[in-house]
C-alpha atoms as a PDB file:
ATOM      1  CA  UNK A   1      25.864  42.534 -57.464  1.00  0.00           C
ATOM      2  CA  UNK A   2      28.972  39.944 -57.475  1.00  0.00           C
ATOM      3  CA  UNK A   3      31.973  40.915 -59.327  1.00  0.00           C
ATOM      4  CA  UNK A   4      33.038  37.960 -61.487  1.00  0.00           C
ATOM      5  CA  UNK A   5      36.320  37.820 -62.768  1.00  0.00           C
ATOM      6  CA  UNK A   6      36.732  37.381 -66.793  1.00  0.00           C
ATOM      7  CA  UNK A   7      39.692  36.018 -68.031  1.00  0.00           C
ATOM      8  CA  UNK A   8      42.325  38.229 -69.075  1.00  0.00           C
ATOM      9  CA  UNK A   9      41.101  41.044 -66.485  1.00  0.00           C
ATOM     10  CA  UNK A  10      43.486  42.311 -64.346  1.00  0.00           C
ATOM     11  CA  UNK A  11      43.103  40.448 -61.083  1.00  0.00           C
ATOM     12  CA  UNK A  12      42.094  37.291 -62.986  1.00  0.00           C
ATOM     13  CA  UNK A  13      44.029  34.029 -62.953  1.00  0.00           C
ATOM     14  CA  UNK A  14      44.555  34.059 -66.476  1.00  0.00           C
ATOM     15  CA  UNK A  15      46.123  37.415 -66.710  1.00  0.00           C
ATOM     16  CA  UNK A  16      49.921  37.083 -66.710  1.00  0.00           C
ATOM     17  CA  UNK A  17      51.466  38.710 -64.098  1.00  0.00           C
ATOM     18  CA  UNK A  18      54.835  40.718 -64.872  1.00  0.00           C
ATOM     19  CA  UNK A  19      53.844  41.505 -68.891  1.00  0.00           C
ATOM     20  CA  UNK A  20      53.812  44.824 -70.219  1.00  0.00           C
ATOM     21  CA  UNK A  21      51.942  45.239 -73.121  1.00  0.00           C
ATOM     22  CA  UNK A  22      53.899  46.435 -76.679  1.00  0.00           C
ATOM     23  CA  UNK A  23      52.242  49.943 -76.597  1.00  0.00           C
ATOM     24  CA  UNK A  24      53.363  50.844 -72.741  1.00  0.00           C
ATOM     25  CA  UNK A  25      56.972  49.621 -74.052  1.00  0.00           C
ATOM     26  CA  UNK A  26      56.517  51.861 -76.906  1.00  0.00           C
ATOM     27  CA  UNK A  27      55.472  55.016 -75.311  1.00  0.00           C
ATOM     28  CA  UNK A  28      58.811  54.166 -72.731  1.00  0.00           C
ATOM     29  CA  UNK A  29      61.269  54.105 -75.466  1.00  0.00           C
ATOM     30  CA  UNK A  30      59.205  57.994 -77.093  1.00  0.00           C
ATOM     31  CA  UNK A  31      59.556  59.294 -73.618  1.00  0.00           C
ATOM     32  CA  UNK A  32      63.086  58.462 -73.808  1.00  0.00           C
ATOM     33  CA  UNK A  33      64.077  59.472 -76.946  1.00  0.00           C
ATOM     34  CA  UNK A  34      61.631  63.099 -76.247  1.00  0.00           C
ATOM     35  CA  UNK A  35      64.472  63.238 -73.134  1.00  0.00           C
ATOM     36  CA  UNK A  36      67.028  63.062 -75.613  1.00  0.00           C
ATOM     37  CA  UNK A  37      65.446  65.009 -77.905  1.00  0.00           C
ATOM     38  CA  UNK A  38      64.992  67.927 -75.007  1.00  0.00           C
ATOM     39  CA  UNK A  39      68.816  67.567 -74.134  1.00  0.00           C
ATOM     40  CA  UNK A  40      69.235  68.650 -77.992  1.00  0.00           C
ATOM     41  CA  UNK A  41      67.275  71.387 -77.290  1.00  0.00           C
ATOM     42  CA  UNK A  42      68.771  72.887 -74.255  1.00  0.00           C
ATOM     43  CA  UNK A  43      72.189  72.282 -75.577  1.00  0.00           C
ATOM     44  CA  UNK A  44      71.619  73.948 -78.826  1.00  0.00           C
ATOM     45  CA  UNK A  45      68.735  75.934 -79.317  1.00  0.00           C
ATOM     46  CA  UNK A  46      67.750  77.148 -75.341  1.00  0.00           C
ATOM     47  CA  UNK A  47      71.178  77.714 -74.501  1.00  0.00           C
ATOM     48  CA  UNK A  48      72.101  81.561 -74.959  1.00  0.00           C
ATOM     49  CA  UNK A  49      68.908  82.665 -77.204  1.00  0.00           C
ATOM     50  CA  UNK A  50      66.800  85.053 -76.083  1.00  0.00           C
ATOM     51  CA  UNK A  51      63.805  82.587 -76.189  1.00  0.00           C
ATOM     52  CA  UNK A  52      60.781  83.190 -73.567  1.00  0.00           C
ATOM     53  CA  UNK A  53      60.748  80.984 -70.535  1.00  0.00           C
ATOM     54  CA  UNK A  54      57.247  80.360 -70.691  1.00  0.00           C
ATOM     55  CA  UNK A  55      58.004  79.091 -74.468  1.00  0.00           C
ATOM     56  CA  UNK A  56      60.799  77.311 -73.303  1.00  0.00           C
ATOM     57  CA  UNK A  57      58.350  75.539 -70.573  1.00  0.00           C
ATOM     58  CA  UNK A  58      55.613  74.513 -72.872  1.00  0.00           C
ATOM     59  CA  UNK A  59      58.221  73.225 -75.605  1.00  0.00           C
ATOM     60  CA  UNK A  60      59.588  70.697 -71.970  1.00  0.00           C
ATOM     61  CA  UNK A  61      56.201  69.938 -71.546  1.00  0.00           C
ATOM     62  CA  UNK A  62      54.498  69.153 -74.498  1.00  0.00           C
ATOM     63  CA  UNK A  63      57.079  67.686 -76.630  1.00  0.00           C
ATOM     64  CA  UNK A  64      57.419  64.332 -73.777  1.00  0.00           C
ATOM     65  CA  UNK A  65      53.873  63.928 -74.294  1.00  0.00           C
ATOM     66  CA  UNK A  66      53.290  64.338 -77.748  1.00  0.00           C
ATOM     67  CA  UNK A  67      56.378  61.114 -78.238  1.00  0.00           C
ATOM     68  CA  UNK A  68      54.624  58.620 -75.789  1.00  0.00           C
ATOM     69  CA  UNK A  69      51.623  59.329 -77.233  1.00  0.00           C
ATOM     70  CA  UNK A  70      52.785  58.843 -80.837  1.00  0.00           C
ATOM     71  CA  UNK A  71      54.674  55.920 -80.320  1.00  0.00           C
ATOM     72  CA  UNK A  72      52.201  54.047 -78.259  1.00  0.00           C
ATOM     73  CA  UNK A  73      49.404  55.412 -80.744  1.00  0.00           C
ATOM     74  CA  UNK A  74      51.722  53.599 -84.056  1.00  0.00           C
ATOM     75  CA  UNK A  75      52.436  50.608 -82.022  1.00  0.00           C
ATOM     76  CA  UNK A  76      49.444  47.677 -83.035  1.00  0.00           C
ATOM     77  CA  UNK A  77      48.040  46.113 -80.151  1.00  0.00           C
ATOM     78  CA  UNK A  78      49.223  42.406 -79.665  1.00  0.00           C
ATOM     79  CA  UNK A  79      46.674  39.856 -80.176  1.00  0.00           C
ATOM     80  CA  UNK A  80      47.328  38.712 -76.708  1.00  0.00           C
ATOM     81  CA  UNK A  81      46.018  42.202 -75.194  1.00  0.00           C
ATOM     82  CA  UNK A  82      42.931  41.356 -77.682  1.00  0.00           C
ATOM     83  CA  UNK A  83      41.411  38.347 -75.837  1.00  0.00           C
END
């Protein structure tokens, strides 16, 4: 079977090259404020309390995700990403 290329597909002539969608640029700025946000947390709250290091970890880990996710997930997709 032939692959036929849709417009607005990636790989397609129609799709603009160099445009990232409003949700990707979303989730960017959450993952940078959840950097910020784990800065805070070293500083003030990490730093010299007796908290677990495998707490400490899964705090690192999961609060990164759980930003980009939210802010890509509030972000309304652009009715150019809808054609």
């Amino acid at each position: 079977m032939d692959h036929v290329n849709t417009p607005n597909q990636p790989g397609s002539a129609d799709m603009p090259s160099g445009v990232v969608a409003a949700k990707v640029s979303a989730a960017t700025i959450g993952a940078a404020v959840a950097g910020f946000v784990l800065w805070v947390l070293g500083e003030y709250v990490f730093d010299g309390n007796d908290i677990p290091a495998a707490v400490e970890a899964l705090v690192m880990l999961v609060v990164p995700a759980v930003a980009a996710f939210a802010s890509g997930y509030a972000k309304p997709r652009s009715l150019e990403e809808l054609r």
